[in-house]
N, C-alpha and C. Protein backbone atom coordinates (compact mmCIF):
# COMPACT_ATOMS: atom_id res chain seq x y z
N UNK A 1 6.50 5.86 5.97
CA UNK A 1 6.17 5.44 7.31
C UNK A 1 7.43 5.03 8.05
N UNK A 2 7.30 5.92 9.25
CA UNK A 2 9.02 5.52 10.01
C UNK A 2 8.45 4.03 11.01
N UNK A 3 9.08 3.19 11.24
CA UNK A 3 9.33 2.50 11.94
C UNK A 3 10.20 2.01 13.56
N UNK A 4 9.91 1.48 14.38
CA UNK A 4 8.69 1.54 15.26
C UNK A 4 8.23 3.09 15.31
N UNK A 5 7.25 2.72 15.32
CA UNK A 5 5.99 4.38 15.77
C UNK A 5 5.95 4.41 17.60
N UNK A 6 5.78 5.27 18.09
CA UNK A 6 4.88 5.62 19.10
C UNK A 6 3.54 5.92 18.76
N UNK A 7 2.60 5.58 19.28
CA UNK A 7 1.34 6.03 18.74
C UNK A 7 0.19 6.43 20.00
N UNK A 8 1.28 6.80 21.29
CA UNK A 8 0.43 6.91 22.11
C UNK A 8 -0.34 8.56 21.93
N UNK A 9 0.46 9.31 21.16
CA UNK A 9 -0.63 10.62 21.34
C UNK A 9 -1.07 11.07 19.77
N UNK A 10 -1.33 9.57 19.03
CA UNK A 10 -2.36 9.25 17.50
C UNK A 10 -3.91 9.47 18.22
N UNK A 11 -4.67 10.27 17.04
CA UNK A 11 -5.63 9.51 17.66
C UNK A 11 -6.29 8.32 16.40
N UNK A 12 -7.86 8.46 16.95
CA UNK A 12 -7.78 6.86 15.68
C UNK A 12 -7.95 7.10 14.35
N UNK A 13 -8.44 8.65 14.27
CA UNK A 13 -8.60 9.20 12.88
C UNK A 13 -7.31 9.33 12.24
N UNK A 14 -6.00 9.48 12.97
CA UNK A 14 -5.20 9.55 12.35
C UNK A 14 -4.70 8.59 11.97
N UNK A 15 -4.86 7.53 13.36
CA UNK A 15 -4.12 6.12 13.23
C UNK A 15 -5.05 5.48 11.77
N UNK A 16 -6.15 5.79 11.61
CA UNK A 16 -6.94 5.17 10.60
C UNK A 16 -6.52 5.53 8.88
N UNK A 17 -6.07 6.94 9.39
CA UNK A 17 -5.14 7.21 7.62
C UNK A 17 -3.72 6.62 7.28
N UNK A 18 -3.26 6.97 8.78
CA UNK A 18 -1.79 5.98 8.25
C UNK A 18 -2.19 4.63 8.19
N UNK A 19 -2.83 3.88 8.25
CA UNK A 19 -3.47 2.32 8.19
C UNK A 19 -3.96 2.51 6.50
N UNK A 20 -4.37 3.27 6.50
CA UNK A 20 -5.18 2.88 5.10
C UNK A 20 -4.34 3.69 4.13
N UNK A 21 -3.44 4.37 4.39
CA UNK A 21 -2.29 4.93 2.96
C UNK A 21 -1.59 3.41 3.09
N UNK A 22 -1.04 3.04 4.42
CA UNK A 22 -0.36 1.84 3.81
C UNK A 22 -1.05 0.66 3.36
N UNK A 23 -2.18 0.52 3.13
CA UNK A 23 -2.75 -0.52 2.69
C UNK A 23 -2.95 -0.21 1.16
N UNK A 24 -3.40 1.45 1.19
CA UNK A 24 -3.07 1.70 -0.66
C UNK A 24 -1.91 1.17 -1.43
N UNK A 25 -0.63 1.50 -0.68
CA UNK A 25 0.44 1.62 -0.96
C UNK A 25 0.90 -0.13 -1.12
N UNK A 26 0.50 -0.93 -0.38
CA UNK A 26 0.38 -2.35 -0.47
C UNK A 26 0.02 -2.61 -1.63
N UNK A 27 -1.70 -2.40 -2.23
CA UNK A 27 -2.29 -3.39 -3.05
C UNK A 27 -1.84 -2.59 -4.38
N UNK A 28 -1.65 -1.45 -4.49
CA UNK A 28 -1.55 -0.80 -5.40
C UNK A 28 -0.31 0.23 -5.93
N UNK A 29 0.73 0.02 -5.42
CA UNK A 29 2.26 1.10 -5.67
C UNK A 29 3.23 -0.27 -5.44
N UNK A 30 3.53 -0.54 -4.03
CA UNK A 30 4.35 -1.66 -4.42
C UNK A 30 5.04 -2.48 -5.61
N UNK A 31 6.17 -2.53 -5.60
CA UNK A 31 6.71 -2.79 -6.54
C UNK A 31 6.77 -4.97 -6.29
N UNK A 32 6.21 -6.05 -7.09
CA UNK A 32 6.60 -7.50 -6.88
C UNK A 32 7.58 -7.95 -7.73
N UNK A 33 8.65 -8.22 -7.70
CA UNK A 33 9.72 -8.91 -8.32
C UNK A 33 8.81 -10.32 -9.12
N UNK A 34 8.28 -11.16 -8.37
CA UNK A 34 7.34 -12.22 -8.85
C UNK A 34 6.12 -11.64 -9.86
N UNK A 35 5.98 -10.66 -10.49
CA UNK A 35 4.84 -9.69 -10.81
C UNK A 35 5.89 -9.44 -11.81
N UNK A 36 6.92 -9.26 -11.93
CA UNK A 36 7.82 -9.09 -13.33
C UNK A 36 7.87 -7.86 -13.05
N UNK A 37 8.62 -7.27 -11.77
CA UNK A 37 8.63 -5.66 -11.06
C UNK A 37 7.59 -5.06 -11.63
N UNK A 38 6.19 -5.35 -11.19
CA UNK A 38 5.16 -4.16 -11.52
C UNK A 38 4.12 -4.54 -10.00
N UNK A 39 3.82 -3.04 -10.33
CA UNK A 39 3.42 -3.23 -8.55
C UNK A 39 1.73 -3.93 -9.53
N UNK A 40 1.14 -4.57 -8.44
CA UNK A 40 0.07 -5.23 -8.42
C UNK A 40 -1.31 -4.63 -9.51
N UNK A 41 -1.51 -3.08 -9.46
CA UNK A 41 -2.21 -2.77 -10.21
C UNK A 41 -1.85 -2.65 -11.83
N UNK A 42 -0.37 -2.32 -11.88
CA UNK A 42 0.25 -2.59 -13.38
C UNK A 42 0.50 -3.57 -13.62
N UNK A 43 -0.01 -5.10 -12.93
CA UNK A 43 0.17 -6.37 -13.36
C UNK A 43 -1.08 -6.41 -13.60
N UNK A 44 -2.33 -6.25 -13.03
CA UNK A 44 -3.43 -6.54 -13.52
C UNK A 44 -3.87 -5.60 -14.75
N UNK A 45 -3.68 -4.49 -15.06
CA UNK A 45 -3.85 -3.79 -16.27
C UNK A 45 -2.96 -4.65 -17.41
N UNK A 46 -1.91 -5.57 -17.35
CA UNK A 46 -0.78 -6.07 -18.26
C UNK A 46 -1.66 -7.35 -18.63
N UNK A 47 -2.92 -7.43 -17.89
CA UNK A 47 -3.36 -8.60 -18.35
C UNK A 47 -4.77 -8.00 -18.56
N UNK A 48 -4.97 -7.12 -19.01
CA UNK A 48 -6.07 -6.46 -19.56
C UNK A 48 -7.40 -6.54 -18.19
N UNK A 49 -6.75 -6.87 -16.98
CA UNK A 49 -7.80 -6.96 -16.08
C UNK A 49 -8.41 -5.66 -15.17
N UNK A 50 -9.72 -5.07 -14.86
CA UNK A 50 -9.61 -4.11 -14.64
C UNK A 50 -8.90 -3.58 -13.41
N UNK A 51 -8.67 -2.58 -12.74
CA UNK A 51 -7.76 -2.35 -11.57
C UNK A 51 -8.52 -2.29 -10.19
């Protein structure tokens, strides 16, 4: 995702996928230093929790 966007000729279906890849990409790829560098879903599998 480039930064700042224009998004005046998005429409909302699109604006609605780039919203929700980066919210995948948030809870679940992200890498947390505080998480012992594992993104969020390989911290909860490290504790046997489901994903």
């Amino acid at each position: 995702m480039g930064y700042p966007r224009d998004w005046k000729g998005t429409t909302i279906e699109q604006f609605i996928e780039v919203v929700d890849s980066y919210i995948r990409w948030y809870n679940e790829k992200r890498i947390k230093i505080s998480l012992g560098a594992l993104s969020p879903i390989e911290y909860r599998v490290s504790l046997g929790l489901a994903a």
